[in-house]
PDB file of N, CA and C in Angstrom:
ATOM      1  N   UNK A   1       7.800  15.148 -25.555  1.00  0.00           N
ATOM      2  CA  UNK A   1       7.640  14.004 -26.432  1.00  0.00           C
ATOM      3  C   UNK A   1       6.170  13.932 -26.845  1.00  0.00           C
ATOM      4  N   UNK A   2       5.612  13.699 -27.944  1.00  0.00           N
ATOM      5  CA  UNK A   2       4.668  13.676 -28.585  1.00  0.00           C
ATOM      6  C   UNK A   2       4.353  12.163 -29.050  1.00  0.00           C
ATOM      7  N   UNK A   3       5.132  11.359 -28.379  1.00  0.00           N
ATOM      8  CA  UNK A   3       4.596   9.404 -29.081  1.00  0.00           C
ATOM      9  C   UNK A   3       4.576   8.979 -27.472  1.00  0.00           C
ATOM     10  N   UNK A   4       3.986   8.020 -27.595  1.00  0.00           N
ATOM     11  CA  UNK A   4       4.521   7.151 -26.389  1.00  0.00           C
ATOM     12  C   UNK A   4       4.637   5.678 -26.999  1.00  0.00           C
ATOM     13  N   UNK A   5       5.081   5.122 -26.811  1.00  0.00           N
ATOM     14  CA  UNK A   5       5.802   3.910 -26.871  1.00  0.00           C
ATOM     15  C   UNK A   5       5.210   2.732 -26.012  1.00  0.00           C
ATOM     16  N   UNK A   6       4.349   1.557 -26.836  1.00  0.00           N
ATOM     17  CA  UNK A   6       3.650   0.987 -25.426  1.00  0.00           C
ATOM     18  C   UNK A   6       4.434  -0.486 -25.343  1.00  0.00           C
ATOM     19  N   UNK A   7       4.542  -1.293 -24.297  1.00  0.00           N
ATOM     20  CA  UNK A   7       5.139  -1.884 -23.833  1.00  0.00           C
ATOM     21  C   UNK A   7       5.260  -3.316 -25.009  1.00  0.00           C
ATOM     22  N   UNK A   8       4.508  -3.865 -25.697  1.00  0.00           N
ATOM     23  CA  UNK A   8       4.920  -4.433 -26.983  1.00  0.00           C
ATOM     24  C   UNK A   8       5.533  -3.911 -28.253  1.00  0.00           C
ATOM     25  N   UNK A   9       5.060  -2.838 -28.325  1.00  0.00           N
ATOM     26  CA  UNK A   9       5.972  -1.950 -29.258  1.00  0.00           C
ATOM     27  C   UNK A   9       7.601  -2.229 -28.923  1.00  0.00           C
ATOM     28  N   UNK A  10       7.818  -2.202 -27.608  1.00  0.00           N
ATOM     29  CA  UNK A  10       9.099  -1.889 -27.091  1.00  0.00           C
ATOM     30  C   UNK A  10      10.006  -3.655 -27.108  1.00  0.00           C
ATOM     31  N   UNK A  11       9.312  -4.526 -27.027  1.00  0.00           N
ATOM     32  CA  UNK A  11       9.606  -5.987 -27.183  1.00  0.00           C
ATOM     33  C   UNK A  11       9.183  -5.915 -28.815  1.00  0.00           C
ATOM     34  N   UNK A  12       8.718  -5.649 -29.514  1.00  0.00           N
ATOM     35  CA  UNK A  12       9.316  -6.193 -31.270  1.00  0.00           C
ATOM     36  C   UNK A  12      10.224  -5.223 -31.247  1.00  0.00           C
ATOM     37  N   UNK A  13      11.033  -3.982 -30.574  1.00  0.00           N
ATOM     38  CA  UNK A  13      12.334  -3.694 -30.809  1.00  0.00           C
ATOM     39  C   UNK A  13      13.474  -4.789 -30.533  1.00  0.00           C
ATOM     40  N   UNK A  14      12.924  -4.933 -28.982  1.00  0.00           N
ATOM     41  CA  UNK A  14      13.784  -5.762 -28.387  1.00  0.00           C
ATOM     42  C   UNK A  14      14.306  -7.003 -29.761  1.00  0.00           C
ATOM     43  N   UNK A  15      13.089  -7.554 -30.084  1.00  0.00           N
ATOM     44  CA  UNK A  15      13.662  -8.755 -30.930  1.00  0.00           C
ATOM     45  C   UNK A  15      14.137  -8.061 -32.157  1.00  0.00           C
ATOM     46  N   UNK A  16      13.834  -7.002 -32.794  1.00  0.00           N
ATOM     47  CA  UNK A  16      14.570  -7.033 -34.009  1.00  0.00           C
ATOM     48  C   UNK A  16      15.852  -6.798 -33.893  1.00  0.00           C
ATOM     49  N   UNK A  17      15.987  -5.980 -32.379  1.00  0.00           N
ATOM     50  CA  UNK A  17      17.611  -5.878 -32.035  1.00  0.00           C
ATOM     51  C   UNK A  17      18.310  -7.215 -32.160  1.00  0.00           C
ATOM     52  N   UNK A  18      17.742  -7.825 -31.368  1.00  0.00           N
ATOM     53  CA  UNK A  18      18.615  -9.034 -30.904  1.00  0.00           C
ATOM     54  C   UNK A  18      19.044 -10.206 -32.561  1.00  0.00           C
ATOM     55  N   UNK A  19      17.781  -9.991 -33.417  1.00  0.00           N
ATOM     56  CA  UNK A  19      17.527 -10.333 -34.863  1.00  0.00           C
ATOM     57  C   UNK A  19      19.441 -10.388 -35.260  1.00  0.00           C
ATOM     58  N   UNK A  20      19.499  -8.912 -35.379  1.00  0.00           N
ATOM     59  CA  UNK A  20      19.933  -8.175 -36.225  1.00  0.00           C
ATOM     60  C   UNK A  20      21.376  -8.324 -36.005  1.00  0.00           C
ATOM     61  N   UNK A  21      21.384  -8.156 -34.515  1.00  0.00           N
ATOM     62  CA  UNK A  21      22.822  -8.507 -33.606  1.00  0.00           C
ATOM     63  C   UNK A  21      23.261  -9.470 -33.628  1.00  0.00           C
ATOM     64  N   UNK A  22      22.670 -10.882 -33.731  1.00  0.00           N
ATOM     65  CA  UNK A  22      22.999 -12.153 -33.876  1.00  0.00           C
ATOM     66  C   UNK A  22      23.474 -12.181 -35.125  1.00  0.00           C
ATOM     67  N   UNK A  23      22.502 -11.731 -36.095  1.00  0.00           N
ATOM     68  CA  UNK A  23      22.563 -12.102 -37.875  1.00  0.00           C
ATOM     69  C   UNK A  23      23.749 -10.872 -38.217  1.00  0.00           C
ATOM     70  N   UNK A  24      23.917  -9.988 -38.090  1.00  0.00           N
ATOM     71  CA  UNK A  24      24.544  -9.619 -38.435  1.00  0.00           C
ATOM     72  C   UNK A  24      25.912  -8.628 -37.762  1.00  0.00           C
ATOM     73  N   UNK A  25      25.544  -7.604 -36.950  1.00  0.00           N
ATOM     74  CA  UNK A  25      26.776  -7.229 -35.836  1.00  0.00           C
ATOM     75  C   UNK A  25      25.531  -6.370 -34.826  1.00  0.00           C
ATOM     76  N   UNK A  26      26.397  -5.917 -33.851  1.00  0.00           N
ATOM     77  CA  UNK A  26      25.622  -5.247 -32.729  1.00  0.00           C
ATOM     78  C   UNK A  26      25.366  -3.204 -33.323  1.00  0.00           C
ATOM     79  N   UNK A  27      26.582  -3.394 -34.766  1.00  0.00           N
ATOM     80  CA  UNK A  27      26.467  -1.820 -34.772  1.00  0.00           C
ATOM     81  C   UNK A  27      25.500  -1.651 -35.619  1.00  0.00           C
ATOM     82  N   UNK A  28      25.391  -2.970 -36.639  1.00  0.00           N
ATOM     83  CA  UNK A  28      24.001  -2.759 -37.709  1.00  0.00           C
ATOM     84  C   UNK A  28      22.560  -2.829 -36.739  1.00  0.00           C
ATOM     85  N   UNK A  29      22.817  -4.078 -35.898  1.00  0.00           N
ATOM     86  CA  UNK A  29      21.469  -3.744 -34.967  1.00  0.00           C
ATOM     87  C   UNK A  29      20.844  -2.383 -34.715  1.00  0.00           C
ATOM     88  N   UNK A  30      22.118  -1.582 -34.511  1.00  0.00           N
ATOM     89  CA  UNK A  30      21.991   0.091 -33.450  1.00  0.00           C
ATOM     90  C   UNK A  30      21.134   0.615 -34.599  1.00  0.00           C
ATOM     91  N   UNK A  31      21.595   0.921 -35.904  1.00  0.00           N
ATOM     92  CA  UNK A  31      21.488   1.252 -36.813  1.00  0.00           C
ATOM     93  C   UNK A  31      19.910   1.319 -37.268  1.00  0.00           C
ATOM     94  N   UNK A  32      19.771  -0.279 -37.324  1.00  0.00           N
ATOM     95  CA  UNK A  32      18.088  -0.380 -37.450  1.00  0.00           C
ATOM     96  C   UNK A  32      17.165  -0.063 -36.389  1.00  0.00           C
ATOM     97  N   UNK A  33      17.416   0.076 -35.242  1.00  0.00           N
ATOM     98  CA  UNK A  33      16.427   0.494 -34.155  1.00  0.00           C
ATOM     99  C   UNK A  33      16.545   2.126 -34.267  1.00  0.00           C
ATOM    100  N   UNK A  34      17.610   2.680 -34.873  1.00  0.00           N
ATOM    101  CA  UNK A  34      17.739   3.904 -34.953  1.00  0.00           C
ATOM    102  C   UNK A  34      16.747   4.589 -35.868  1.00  0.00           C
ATOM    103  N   UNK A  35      16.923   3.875 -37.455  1.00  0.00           N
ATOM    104  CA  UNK A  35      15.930   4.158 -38.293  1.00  0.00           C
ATOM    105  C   UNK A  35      14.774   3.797 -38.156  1.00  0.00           C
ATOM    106  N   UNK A  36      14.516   2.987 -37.128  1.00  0.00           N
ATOM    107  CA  UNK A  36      12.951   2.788 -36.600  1.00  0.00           C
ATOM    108  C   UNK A  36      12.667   4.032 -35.907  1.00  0.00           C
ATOM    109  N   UNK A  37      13.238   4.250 -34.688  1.00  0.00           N
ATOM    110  CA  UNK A  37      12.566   5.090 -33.420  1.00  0.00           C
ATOM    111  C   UNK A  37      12.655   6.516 -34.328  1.00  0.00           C
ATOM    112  N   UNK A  38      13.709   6.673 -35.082  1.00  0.00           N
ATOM    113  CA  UNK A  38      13.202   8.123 -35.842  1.00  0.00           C
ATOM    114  C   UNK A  38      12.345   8.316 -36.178  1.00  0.00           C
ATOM    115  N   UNK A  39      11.634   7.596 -36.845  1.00  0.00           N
ATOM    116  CA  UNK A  39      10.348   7.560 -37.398  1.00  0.00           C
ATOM    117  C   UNK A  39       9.206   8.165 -36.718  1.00  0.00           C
ATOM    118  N   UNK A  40       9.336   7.679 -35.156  1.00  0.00           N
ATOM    119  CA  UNK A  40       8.763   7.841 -33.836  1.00  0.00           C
ATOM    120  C   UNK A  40       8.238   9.523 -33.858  1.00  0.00           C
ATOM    121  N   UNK A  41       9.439  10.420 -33.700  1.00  0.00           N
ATOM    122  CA  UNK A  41       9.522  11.715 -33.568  1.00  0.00           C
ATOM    123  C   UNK A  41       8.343  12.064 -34.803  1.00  0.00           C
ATOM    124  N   UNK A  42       8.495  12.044 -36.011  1.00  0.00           N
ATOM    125  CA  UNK A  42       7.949  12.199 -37.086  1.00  0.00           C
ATOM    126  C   UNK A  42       6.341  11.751 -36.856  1.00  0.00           C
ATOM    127  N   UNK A  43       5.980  10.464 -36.500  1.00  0.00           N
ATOM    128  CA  UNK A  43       4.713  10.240 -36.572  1.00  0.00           C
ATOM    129  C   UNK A  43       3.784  10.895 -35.162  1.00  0.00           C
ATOM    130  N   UNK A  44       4.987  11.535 -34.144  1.00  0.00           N
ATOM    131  CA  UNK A  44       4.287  12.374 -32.729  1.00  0.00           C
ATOM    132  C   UNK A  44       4.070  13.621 -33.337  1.00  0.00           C
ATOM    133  N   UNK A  45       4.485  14.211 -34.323  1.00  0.00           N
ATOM    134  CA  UNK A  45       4.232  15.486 -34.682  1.00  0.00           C
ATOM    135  C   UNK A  45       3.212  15.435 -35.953  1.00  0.00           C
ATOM    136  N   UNK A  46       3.469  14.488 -36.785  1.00  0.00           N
ATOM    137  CA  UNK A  46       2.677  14.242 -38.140  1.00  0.00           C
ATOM    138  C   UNK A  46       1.820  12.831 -37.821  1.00  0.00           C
ATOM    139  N   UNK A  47       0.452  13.094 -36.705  1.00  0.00           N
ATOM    140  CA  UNK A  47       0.068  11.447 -36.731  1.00  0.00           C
ATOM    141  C   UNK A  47      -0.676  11.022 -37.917  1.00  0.00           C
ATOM    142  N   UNK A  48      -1.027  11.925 -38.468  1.00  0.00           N
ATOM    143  CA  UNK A  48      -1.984  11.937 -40.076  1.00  0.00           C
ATOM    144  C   UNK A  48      -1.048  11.559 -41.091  1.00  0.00           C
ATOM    145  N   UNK A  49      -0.051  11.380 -41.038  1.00  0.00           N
ATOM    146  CA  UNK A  49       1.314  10.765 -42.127  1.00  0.00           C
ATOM    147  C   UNK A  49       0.938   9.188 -42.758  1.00  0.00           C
ATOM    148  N   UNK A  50       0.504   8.705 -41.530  1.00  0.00           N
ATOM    149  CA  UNK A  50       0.531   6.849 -41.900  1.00  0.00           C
ATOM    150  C   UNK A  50      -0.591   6.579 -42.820  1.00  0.00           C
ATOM    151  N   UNK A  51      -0.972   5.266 -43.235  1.00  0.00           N
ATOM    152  CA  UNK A  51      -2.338   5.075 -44.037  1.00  0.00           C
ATOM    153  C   UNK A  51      -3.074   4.014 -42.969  1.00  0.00           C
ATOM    154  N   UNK A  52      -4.549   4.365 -43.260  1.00  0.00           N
ATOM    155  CA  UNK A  52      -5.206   3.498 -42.471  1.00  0.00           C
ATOM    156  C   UNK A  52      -5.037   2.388 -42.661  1.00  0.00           C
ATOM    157  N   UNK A  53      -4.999   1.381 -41.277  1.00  0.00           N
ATOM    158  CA  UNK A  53      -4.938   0.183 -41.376  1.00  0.00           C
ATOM    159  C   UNK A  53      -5.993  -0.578 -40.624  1.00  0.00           C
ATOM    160  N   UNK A  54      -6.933  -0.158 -41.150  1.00  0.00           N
ATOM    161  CA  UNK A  54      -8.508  -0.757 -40.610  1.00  0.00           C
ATOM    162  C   UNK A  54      -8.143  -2.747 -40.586  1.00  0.00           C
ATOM    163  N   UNK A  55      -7.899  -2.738 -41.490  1.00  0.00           N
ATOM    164  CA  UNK A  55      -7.395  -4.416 -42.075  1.00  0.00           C
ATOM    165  C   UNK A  55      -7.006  -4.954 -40.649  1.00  0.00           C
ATOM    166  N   UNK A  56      -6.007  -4.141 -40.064  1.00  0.00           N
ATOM    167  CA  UNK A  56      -5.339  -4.760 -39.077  1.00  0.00           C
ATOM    168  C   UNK A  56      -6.134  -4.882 -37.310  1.00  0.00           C
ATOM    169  N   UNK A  57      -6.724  -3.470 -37.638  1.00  0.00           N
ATOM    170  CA  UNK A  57      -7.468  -2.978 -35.865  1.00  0.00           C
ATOM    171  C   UNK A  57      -8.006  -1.510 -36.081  1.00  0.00           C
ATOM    172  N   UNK A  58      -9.484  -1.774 -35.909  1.00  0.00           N
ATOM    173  CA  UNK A  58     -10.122  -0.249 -36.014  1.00  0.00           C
ATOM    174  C   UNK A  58      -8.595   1.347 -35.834  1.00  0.00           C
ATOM    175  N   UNK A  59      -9.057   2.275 -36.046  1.00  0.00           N
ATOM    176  CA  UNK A  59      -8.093   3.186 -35.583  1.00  0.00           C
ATOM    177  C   UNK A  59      -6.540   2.791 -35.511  1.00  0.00           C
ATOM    178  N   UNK A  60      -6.780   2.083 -36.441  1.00  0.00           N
ATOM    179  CA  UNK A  60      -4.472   2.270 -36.005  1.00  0.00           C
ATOM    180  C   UNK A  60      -4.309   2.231 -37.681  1.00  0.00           C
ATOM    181  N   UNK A  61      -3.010   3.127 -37.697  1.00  0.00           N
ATOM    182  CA  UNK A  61      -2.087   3.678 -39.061  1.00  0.00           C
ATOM    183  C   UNK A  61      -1.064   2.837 -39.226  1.00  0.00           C
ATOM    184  N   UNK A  62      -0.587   3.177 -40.061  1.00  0.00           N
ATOM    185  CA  UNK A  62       0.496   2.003 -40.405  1.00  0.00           C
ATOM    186  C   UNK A  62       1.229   3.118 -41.481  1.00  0.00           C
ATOM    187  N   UNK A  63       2.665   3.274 -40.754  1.00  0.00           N
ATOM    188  CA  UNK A  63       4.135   3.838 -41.828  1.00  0.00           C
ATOM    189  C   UNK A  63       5.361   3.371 -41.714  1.00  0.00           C
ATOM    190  N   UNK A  64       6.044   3.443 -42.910  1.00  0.00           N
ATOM    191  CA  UNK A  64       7.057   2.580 -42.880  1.00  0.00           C
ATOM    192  C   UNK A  64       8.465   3.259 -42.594  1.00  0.00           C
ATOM    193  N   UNK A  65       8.932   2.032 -41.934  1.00  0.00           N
ATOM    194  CA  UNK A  65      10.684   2.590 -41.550  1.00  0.00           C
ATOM    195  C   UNK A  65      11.266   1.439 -42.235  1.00  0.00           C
ATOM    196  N   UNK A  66      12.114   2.110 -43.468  1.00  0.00           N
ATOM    197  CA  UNK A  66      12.589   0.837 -44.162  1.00  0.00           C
ATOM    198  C   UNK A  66      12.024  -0.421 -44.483  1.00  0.00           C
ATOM    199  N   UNK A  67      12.359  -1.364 -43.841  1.00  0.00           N
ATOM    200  CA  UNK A  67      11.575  -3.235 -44.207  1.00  0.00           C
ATOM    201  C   UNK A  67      10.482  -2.532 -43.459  1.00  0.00           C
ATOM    202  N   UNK A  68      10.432  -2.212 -42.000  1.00  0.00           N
ATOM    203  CA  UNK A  68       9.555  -2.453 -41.382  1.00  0.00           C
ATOM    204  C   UNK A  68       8.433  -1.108 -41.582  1.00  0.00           C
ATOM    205  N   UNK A  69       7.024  -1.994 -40.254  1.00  0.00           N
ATOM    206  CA  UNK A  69       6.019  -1.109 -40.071  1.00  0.00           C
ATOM    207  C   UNK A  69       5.951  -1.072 -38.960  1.00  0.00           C
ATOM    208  N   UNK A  70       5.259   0.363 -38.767  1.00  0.00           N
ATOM    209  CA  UNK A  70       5.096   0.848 -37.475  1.00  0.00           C
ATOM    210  C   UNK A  70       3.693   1.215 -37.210  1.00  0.00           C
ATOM    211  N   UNK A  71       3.015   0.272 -36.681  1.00  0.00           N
ATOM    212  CA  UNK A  71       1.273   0.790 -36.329  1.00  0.00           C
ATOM    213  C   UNK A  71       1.230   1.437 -35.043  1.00  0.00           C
ATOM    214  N   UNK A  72       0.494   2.567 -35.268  1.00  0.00           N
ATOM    215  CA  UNK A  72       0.555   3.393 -34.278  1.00  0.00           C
ATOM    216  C   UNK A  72      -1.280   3.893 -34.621  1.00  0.00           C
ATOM    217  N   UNK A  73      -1.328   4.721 -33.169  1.00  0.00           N
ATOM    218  CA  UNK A  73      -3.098   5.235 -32.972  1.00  0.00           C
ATOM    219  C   UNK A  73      -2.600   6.631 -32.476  1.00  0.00           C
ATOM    220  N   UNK A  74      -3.790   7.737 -33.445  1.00  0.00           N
ATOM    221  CA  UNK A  74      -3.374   8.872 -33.366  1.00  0.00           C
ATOM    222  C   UNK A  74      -3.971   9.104 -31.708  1.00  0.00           C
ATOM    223  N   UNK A  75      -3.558  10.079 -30.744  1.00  0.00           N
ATOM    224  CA  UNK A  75      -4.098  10.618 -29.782  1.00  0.00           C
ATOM    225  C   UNK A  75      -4.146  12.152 -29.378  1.00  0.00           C
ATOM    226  N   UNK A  76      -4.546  12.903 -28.896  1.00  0.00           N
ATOM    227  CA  UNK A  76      -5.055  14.442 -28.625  1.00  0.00           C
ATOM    228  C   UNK A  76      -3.382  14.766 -28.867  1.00  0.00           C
ATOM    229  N   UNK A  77      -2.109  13.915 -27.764  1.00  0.00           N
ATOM    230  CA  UNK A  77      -0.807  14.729 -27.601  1.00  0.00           C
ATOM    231  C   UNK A  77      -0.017  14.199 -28.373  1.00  0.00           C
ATOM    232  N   UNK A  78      -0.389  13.058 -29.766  1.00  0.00           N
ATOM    233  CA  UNK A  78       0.683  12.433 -30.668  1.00  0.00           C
ATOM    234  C   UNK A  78      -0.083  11.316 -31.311  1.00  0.00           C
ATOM    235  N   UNK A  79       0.897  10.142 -30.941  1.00  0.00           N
ATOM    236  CA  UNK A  79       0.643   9.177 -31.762  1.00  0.00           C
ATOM    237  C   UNK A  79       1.260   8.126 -30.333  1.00  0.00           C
ATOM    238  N   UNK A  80       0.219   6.743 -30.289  1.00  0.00           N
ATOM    239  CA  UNK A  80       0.883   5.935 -29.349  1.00  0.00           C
ATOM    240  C   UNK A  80       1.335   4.619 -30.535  1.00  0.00           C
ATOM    241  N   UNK A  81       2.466   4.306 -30.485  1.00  0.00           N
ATOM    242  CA  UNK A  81       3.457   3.432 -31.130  1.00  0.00           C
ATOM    243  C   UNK A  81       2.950   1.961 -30.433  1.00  0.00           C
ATOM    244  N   UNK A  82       2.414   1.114 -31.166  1.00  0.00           N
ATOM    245  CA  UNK A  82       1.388  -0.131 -30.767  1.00  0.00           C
ATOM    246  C   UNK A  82       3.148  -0.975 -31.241  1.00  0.00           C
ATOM    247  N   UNK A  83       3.478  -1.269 -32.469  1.00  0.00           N
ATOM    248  CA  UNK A  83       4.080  -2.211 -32.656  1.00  0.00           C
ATOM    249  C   UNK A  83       4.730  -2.208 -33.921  1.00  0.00           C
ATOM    250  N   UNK A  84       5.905  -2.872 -34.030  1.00  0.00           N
ATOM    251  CA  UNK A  84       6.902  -2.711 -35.769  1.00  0.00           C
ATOM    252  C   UNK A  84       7.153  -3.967 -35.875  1.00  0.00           C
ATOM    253  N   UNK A  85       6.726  -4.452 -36.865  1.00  0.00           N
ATOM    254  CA  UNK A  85       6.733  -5.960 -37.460  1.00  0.00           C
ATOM    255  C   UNK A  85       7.336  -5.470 -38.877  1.00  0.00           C
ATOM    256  N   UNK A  86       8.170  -6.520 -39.566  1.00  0.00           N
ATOM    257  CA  UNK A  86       8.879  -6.579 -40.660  1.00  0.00           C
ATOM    258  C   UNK A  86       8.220  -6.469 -41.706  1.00  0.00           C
ATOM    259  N   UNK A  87       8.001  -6.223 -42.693  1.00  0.00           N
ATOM    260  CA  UNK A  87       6.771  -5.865 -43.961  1.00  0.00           C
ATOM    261  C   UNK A  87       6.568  -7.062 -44.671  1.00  0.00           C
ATOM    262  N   UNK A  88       7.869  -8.012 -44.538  1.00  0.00           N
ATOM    263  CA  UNK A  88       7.197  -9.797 -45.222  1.00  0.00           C
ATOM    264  C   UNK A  88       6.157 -10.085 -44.357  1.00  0.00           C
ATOM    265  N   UNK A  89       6.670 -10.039 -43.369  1.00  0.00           N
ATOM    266  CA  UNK A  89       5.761 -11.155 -42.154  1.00  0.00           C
ATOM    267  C   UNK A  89       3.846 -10.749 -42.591  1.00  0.00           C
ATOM    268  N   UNK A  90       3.032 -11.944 -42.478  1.00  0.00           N
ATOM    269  CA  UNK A  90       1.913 -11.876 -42.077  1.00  0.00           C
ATOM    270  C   UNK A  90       1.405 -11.036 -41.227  1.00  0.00           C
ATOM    271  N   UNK A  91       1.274  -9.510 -41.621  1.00  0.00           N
ATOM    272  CA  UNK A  91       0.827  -8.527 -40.752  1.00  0.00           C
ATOM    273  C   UNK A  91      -0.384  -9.025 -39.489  1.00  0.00           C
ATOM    274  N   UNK A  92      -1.565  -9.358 -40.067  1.00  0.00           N
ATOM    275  CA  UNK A  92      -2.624 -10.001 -39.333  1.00  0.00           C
ATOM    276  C   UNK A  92      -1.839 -11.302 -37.997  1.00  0.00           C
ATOM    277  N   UNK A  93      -1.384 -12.189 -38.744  1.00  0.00           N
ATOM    278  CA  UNK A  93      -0.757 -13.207 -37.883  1.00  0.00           C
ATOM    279  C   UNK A  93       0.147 -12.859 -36.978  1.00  0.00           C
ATOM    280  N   UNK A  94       1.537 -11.711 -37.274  1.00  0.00           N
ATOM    281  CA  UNK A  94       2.270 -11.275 -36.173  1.00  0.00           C
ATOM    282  C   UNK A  94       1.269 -10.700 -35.099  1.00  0.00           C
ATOM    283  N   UNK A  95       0.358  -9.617 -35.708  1.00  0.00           N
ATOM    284  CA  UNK A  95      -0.328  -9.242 -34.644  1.00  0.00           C
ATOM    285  C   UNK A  95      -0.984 -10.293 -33.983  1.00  0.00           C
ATOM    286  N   UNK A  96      -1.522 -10.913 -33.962  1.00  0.00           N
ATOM    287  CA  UNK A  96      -2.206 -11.861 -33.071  1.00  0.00           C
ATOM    288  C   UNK A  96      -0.708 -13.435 -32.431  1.00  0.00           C
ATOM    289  N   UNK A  97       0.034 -13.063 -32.935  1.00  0.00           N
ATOM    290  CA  UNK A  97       1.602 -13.738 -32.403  1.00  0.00           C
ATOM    291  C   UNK A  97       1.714 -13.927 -30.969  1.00  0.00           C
ATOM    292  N   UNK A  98       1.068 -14.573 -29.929  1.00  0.00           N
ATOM    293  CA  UNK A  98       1.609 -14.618 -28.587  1.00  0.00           C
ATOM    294  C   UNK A  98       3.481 -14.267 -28.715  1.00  0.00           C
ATOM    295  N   UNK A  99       3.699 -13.347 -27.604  1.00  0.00           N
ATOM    296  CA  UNK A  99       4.959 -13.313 -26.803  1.00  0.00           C
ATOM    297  C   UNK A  99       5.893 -14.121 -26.284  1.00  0.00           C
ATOM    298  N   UNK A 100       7.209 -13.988 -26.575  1.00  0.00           N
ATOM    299  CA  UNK A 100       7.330 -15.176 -26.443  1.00  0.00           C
ATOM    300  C   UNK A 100       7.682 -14.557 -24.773  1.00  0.00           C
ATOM    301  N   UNK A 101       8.302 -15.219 -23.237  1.00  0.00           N
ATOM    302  CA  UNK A 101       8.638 -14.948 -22.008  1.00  0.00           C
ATOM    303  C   UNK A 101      10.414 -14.686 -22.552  1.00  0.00           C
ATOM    304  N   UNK A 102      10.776 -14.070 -21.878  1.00  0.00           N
ATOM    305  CA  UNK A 102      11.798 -13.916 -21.368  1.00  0.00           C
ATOM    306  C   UNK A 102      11.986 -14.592 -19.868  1.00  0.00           C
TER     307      UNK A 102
END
């Protein structure tokens, strides 16, 4: 594997799943986390693919999976996957978004 996946990255899946599953069924949910994490593979082999997103946080890229974005930071063995927020939302503001607890 060439991405790693860091532990908020992995909670805005969580919620867009749960988004998606509520709003719409559990197989469209699958669907969209699917066309997200593909993306994944692609940006561990191609981390130079995304466009800078200085705007958001020194060193992190930003490419899109459908609605959403995926900011990620290139590293020596890939790309580490920071976080996928929806492309309406207030990029700046989600990022700084406290968590909610589970």
């Amino acid at each position: 594997m060439r991405y790693r996946v860091s532990e908020k990255a992995e909670q805005d899946l969580d919620e867009i799943f749960l988004y998606w599953a509520n709003r719409a069924s559990l197989e469209a949910a699958d669907r969209i986390i699917d066309r997200i994490t593909e993306r994944f593979w692609l940006l561990g082999e191609h981390p130079n693919a995304g466009k800078h997103a200085g705007n958001i946080a020194r060193g992190v890229k930003c490419f899109p999976a459908g609605k959403y974005l995926i900011y990620y930071r290139n590293t020596r063995r890939g790309a580490d996957i920071l976080h996928i927020f929806h492309g309406a939302r207030d990029q700046r503001r989600a990022l700084r978004a406290p968590k909610k607890r589970k």
